[in-house]
C-alpha atoms as a PDB file:
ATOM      1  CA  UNK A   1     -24.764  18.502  40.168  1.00  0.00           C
ATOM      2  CA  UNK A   2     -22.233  15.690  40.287  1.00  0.00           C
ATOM      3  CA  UNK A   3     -19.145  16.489  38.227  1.00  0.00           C
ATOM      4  CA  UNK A   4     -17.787  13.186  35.843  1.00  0.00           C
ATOM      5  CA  UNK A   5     -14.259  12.661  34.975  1.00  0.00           C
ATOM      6  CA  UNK A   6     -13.391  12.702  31.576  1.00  0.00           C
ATOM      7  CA  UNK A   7     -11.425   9.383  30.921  1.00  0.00           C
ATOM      8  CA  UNK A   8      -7.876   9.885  29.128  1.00  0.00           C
ATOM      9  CA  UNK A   9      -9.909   9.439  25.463  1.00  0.00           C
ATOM     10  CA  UNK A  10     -12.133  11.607  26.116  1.00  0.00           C
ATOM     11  CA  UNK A  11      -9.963  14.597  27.688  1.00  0.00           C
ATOM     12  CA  UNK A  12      -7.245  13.676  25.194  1.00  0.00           C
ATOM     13  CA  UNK A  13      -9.775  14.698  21.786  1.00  0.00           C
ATOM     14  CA  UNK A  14     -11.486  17.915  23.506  1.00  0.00           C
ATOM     15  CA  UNK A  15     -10.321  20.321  21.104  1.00  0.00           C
ATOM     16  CA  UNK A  16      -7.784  21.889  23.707  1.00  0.00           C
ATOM     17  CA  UNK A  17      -4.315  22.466  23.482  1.00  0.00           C
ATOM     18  CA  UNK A  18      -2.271  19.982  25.961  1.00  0.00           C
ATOM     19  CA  UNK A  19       1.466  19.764  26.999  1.00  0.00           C
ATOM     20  CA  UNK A  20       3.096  16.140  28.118  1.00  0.00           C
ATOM     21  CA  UNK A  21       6.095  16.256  30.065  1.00  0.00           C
ATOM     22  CA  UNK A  22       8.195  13.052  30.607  1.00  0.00           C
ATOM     23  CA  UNK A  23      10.518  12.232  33.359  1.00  0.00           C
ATOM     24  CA  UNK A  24      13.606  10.485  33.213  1.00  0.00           C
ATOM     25  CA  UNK A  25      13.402   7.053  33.588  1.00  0.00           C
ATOM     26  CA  UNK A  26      16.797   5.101  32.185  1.00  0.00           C
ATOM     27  CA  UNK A  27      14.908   1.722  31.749  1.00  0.00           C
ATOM     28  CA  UNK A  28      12.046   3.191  31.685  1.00  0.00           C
ATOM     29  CA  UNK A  29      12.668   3.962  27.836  1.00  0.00           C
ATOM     30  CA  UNK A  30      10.758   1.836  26.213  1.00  0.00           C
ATOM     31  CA  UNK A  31       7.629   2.460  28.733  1.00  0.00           C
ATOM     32  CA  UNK A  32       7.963   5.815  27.158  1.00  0.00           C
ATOM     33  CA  UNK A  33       8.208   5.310  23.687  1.00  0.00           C
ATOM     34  CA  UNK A  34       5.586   2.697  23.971  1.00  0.00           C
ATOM     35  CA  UNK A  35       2.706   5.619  25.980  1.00  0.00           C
ATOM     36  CA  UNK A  36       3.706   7.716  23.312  1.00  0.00           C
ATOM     37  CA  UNK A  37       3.371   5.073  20.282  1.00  0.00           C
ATOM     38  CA  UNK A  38       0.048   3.959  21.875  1.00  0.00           C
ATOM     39  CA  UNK A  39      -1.341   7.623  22.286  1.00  0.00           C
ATOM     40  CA  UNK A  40      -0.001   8.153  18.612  1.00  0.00           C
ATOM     41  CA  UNK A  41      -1.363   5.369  17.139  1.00  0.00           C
ATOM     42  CA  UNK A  42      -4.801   5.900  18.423  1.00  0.00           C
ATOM     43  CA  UNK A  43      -4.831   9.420  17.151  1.00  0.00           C
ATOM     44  CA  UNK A  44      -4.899  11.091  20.644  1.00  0.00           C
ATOM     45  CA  UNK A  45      -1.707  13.374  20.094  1.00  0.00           C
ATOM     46  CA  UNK A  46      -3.474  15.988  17.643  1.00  0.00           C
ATOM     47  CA  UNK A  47      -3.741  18.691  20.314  1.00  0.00           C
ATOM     48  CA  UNK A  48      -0.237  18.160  21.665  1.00  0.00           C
ATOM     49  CA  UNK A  49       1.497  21.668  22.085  1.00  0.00           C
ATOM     50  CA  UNK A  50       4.386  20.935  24.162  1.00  0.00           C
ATOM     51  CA  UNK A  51       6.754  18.858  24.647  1.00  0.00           C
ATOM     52  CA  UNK A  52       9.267  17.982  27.679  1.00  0.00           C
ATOM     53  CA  UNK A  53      11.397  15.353  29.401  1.00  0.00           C
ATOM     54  CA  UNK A  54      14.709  14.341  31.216  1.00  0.00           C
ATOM     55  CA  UNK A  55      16.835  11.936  29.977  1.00  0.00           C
ATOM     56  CA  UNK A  56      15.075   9.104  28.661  1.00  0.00           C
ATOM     57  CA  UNK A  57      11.744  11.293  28.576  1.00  0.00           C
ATOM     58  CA  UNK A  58      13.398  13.875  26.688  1.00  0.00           C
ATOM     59  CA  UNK A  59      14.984  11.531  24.124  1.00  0.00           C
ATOM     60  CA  UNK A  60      11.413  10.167  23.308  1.00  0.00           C
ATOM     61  CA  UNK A  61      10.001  13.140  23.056  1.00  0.00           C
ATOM     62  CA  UNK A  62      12.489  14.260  20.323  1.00  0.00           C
ATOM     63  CA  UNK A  63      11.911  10.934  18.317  1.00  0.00           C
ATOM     64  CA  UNK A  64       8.209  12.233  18.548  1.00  0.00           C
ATOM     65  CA  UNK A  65       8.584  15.640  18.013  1.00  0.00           C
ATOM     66  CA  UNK A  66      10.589  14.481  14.512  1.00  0.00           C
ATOM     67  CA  UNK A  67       7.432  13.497  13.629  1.00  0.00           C
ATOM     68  CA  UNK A  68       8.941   9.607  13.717  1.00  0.00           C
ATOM     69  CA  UNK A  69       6.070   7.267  14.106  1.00  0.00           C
ATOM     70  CA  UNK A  70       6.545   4.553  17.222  1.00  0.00           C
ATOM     71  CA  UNK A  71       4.308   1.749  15.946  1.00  0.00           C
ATOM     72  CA  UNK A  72       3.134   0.720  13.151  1.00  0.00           C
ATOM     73  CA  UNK A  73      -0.727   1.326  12.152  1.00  0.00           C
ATOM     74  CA  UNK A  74      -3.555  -0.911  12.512  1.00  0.00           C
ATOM     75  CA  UNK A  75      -5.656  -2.650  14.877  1.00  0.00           C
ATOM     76  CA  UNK A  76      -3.388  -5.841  15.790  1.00  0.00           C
ATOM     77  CA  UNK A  77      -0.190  -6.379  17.899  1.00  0.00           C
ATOM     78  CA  UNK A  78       1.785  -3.340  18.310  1.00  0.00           C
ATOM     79  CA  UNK A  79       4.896  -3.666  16.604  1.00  0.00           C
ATOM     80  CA  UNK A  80       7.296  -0.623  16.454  1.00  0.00           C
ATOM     81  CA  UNK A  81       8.342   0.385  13.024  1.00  0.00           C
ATOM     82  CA  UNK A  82      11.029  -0.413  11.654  1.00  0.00           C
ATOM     83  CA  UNK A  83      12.636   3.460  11.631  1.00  0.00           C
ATOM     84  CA  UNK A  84      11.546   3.558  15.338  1.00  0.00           C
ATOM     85  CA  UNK A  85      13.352   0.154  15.917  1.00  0.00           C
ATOM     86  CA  UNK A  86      16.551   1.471  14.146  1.00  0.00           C
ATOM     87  CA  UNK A  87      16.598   4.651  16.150  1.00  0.00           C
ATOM     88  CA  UNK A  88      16.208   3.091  19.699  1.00  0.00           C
ATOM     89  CA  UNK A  89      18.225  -0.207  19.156  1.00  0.00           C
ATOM     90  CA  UNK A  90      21.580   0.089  20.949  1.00  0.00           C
ATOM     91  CA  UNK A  91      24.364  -2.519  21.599  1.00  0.00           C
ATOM     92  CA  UNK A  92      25.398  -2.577  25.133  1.00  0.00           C
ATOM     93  CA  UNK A  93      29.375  -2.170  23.925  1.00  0.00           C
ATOM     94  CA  UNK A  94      28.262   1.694  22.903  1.00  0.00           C
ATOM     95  CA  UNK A  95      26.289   2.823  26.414  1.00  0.00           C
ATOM     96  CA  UNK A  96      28.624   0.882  28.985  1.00  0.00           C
ATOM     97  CA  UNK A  97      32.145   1.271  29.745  1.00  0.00           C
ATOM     98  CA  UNK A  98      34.090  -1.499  30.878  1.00  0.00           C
ATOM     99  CA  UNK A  99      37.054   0.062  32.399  1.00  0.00           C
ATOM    100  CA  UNK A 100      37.455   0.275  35.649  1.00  0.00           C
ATOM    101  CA  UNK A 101      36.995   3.816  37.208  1.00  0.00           C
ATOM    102  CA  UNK A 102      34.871   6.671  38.307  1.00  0.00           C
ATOM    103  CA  UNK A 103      31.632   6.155  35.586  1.00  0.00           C
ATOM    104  CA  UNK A 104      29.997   2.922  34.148  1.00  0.00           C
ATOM    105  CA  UNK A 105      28.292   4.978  31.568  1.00  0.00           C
ATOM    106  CA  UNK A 106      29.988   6.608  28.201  1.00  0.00           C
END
């Protein structure tokens, strides 16, 4: 007998508990927010058990775990919502430090 992947869809709505663990990623942000907004918007996050990441991984997974919601629902062009777009918007002035010395970032 040949054995046949499951694709992501597929393993993702067996009715098994899952964990997703994120790593950090700095710029990599958004890539996370927009797996997770993509795997929430399609409904594939119902199982989801556990939650983990580093840095940027773990702050997405605590705007997920707060039950935010990354994108907004529907079949056209993802477009975060407007809470999700509050939450992750940052001005440069409040992450990078200027001065001169031992650390670029606050």
């Amino acid at each position: 007998l040949a054995y046949t992947m499951p694709t992501l869809r597929q393993w993702l709505t067996t009715p098994e508990a899952f964990d997703c663990a994120m790593n950090p990623s700095f710029l990599g942000f958004p890539t996370h927010v927009g797996c997770l907004g993509a795997l929430q918007r399609e409904d594939l996050l119902g199982e989801l058990v556990g939650l983990a990441g580093a840095s940027a991984g773990s702050m997405c997974g605590a705007l997920i775990a707060s039950g935010m919601v990354v994108l907004e629902p529907g079949a056209g062009e993802p477009e975060l919502t407007k809470e999700m777009a509050e939450a992750i918007t940052v001005d440069p002035k409040d992450a990078l430090d200027p001065k001169p010395g031992l650390g670029v970032f606050r």
